[in-house]
N, C-alpha and C. Protein backbone atom coordinates (compact mmCIF):
# COMPACT_ATOMS: atom_id res chain seq x y z
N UNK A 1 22.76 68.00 40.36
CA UNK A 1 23.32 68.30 39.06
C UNK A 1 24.00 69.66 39.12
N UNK A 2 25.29 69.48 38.60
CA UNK A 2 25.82 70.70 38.19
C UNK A 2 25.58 71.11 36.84
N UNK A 3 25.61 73.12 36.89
CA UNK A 3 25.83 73.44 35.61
C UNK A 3 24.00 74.42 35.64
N UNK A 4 24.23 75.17 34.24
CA UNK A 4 23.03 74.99 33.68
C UNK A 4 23.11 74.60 32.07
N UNK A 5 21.54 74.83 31.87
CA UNK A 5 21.41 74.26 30.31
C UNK A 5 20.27 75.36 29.86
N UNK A 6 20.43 76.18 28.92
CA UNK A 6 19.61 76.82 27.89
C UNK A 6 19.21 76.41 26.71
N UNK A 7 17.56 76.30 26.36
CA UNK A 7 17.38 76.31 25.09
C UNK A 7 16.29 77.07 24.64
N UNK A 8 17.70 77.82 23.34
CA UNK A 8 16.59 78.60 22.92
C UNK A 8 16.51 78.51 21.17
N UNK A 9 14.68 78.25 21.21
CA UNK A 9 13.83 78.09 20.48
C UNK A 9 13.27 78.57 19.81
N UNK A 10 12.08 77.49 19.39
CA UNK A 10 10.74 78.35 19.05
C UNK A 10 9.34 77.19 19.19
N UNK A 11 8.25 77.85 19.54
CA UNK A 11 7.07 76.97 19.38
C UNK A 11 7.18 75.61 18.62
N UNK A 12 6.97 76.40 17.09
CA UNK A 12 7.05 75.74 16.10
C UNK A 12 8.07 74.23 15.48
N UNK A 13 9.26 75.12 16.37
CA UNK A 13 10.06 74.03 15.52
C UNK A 13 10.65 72.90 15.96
N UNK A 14 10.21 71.88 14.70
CA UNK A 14 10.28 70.29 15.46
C UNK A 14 11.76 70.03 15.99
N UNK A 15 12.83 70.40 15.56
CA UNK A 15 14.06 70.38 16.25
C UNK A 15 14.21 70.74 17.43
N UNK A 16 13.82 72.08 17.98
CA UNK A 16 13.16 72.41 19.36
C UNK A 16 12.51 71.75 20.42
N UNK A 17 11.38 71.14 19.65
CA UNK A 17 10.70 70.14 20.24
C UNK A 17 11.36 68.59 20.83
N UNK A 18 12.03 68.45 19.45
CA UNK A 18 12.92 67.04 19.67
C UNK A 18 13.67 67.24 20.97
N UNK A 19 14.69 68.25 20.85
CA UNK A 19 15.38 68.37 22.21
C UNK A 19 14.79 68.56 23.44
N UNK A 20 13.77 69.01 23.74
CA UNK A 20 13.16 69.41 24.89
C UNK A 20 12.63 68.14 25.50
N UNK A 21 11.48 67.22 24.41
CA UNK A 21 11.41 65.86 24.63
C UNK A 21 12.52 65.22 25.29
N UNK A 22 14.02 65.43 24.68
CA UNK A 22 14.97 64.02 24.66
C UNK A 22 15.64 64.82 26.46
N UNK A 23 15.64 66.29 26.27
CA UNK A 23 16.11 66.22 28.00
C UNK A 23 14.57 65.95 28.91
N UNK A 24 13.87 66.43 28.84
CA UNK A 24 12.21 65.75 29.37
C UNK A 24 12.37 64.34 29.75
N UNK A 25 12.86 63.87 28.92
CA UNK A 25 13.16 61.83 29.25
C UNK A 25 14.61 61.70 29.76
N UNK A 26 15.45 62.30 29.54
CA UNK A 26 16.42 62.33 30.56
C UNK A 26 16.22 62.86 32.48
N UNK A 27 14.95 63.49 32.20
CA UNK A 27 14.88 64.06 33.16
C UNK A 27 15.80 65.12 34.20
N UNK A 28 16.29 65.95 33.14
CA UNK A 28 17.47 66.83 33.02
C UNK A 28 16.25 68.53 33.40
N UNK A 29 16.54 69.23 34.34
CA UNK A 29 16.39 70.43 33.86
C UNK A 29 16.86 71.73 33.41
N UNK A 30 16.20 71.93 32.64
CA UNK A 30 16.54 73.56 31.49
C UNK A 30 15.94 74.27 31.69
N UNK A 31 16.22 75.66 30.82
CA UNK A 31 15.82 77.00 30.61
C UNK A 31 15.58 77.05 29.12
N UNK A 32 14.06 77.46 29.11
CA UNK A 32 14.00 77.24 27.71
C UNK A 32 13.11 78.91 27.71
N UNK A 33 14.21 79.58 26.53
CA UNK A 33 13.87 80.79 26.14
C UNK A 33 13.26 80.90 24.56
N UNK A 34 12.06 80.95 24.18
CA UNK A 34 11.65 81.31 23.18
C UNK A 34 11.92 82.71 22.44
N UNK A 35 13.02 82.51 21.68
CA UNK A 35 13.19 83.54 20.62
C UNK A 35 12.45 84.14 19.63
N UNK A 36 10.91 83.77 19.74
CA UNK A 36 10.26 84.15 18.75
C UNK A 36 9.61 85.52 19.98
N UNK A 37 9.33 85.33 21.46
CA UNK A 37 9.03 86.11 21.87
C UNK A 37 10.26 86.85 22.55
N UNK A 38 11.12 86.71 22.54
CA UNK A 38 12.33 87.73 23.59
C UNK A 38 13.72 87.75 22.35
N UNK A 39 13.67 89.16 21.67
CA UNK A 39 14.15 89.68 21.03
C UNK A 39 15.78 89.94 21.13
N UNK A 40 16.43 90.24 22.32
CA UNK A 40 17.66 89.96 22.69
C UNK A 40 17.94 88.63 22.94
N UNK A 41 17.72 87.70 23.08
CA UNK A 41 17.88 86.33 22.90
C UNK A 41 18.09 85.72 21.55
N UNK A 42 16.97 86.19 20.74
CA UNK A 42 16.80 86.26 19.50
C UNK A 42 18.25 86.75 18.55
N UNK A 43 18.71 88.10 18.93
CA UNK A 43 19.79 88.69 18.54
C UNK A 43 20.99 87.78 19.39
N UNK A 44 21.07 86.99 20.35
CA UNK A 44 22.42 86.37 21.11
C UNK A 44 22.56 85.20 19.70
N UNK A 45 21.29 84.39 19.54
CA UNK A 45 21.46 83.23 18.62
C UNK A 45 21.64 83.70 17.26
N UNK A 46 21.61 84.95 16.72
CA UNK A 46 22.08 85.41 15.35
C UNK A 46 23.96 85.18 15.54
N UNK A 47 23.77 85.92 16.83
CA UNK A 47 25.26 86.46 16.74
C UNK A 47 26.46 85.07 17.39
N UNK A 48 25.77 83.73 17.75
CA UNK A 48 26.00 83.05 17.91
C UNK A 48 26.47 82.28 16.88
N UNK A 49 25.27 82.04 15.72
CA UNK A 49 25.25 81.26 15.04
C UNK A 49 26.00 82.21 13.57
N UNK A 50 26.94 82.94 13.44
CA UNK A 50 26.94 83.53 12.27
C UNK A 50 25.71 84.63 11.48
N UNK A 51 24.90 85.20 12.15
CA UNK A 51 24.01 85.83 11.50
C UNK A 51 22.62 85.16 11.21
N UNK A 52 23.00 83.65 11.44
CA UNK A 52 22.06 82.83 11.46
C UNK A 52 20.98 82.60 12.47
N UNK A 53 19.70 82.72 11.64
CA UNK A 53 18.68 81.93 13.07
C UNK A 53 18.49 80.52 13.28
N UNK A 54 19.32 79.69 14.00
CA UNK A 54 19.58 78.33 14.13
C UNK A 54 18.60 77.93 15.42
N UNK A 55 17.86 77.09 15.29
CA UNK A 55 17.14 76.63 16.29
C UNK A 55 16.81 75.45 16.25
N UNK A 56 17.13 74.58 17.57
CA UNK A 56 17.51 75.25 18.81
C UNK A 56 19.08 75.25 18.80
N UNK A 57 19.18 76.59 19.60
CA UNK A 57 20.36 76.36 20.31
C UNK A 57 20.53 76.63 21.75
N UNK A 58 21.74 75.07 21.98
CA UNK A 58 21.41 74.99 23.46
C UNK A 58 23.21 75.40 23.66
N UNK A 59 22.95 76.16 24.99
CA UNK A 59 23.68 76.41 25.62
C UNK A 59 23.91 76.10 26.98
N UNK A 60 25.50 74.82 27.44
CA UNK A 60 25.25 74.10 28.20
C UNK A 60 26.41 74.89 29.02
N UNK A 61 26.52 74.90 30.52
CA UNK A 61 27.60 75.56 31.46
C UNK A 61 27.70 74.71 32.70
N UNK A 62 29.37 74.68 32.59
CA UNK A 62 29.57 73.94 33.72
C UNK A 62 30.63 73.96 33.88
N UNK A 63 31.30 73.46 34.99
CA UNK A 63 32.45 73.46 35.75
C UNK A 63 33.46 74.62 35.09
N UNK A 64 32.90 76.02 34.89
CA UNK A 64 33.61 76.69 34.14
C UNK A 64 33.72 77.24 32.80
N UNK A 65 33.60 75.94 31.95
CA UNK A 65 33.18 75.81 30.65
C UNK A 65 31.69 75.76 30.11
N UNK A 66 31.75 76.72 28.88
CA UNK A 66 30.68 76.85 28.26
C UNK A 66 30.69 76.31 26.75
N UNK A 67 29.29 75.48 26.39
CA UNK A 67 29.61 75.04 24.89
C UNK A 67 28.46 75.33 24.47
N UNK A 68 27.97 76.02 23.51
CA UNK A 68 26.93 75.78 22.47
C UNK A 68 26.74 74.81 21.30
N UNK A 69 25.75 74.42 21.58
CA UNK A 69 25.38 73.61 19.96
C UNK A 69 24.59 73.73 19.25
N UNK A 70 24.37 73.92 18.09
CA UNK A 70 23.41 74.58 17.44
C UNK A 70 22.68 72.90 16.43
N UNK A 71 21.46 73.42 16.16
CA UNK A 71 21.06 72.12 16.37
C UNK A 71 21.42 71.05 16.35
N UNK A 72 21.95 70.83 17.73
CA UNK A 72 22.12 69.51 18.23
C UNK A 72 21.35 67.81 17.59
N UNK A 73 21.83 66.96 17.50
CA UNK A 73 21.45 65.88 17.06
C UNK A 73 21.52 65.00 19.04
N UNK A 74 20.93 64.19 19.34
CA UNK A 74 20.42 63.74 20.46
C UNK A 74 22.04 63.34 21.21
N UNK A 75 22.96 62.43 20.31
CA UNK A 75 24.16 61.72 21.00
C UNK A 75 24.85 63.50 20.93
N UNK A 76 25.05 63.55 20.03
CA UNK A 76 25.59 65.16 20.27
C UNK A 76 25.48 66.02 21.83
N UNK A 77 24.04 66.15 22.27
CA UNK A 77 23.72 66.83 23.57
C UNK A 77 24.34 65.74 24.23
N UNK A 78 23.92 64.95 24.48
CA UNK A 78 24.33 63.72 25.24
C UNK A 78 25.99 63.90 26.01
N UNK A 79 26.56 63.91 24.85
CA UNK A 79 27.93 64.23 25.05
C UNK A 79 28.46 65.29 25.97
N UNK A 80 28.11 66.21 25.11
CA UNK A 80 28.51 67.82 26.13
C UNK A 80 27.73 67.54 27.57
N UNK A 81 26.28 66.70 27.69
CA UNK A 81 26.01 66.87 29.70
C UNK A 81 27.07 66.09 29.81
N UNK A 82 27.69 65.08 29.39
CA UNK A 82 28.61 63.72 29.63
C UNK A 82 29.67 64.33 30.28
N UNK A 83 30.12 65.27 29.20
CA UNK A 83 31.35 66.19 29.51
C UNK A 83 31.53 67.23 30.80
N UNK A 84 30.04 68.15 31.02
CA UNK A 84 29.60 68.70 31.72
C UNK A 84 29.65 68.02 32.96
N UNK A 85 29.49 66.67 33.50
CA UNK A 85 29.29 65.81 34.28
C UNK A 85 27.44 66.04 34.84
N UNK A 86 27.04 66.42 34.05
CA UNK A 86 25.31 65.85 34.30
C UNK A 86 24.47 65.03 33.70
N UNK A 87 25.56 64.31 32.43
CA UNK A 87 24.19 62.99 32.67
C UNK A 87 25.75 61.77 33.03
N UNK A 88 25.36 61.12 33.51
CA UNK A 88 26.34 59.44 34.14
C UNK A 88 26.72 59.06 32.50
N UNK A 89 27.82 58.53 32.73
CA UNK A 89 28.49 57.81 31.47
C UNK A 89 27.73 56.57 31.18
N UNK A 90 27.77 56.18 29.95
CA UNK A 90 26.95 55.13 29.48
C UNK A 90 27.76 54.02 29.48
């Protein structure tokens, strides 16, 4: 696989969770940074998201290109690895 994939989180939150599950069953691996404990991370996803604390947001890189999505819905991620060329076309 090319590329990487960031997500950053939190414990708590079931959106977080959802995604981590749905690449877990893809069997995709990530970097998952909890923003509740690492404070400059914390400040990247404010300044990402408009001032906003949006979680998760994943940040996917590859062949050059970088895309964030802020909480992602499942076909949503799907897409950008699609694009990325790390998950196979359906």
């Amino acid at each position: 696989m090319q590329g990487e994939i960031s997500v950053y989180g939190t414990d708590h939150c079931e959106d977080t969770t959802r995604t981590r599950r749905h690449l877990d069953e893809l069997g995709i691996f990530y970097r998952y940074i909890n923003i509740d404990k690492d404070d400059s991370a914390e400040r990247k996803v404010h300044e990402w998201n408009g001032g906003k604390r949006i979680t998760p947001t994943v940040v996917v890189s590859g062949s050059g290109i970088t895309r964030r999505l802020s909480e992602p819905q499942n076909q949503e991620l799907d897409q950008a690895l699609e694009q990325q060329g790390m998950l196979p076309a359906a």
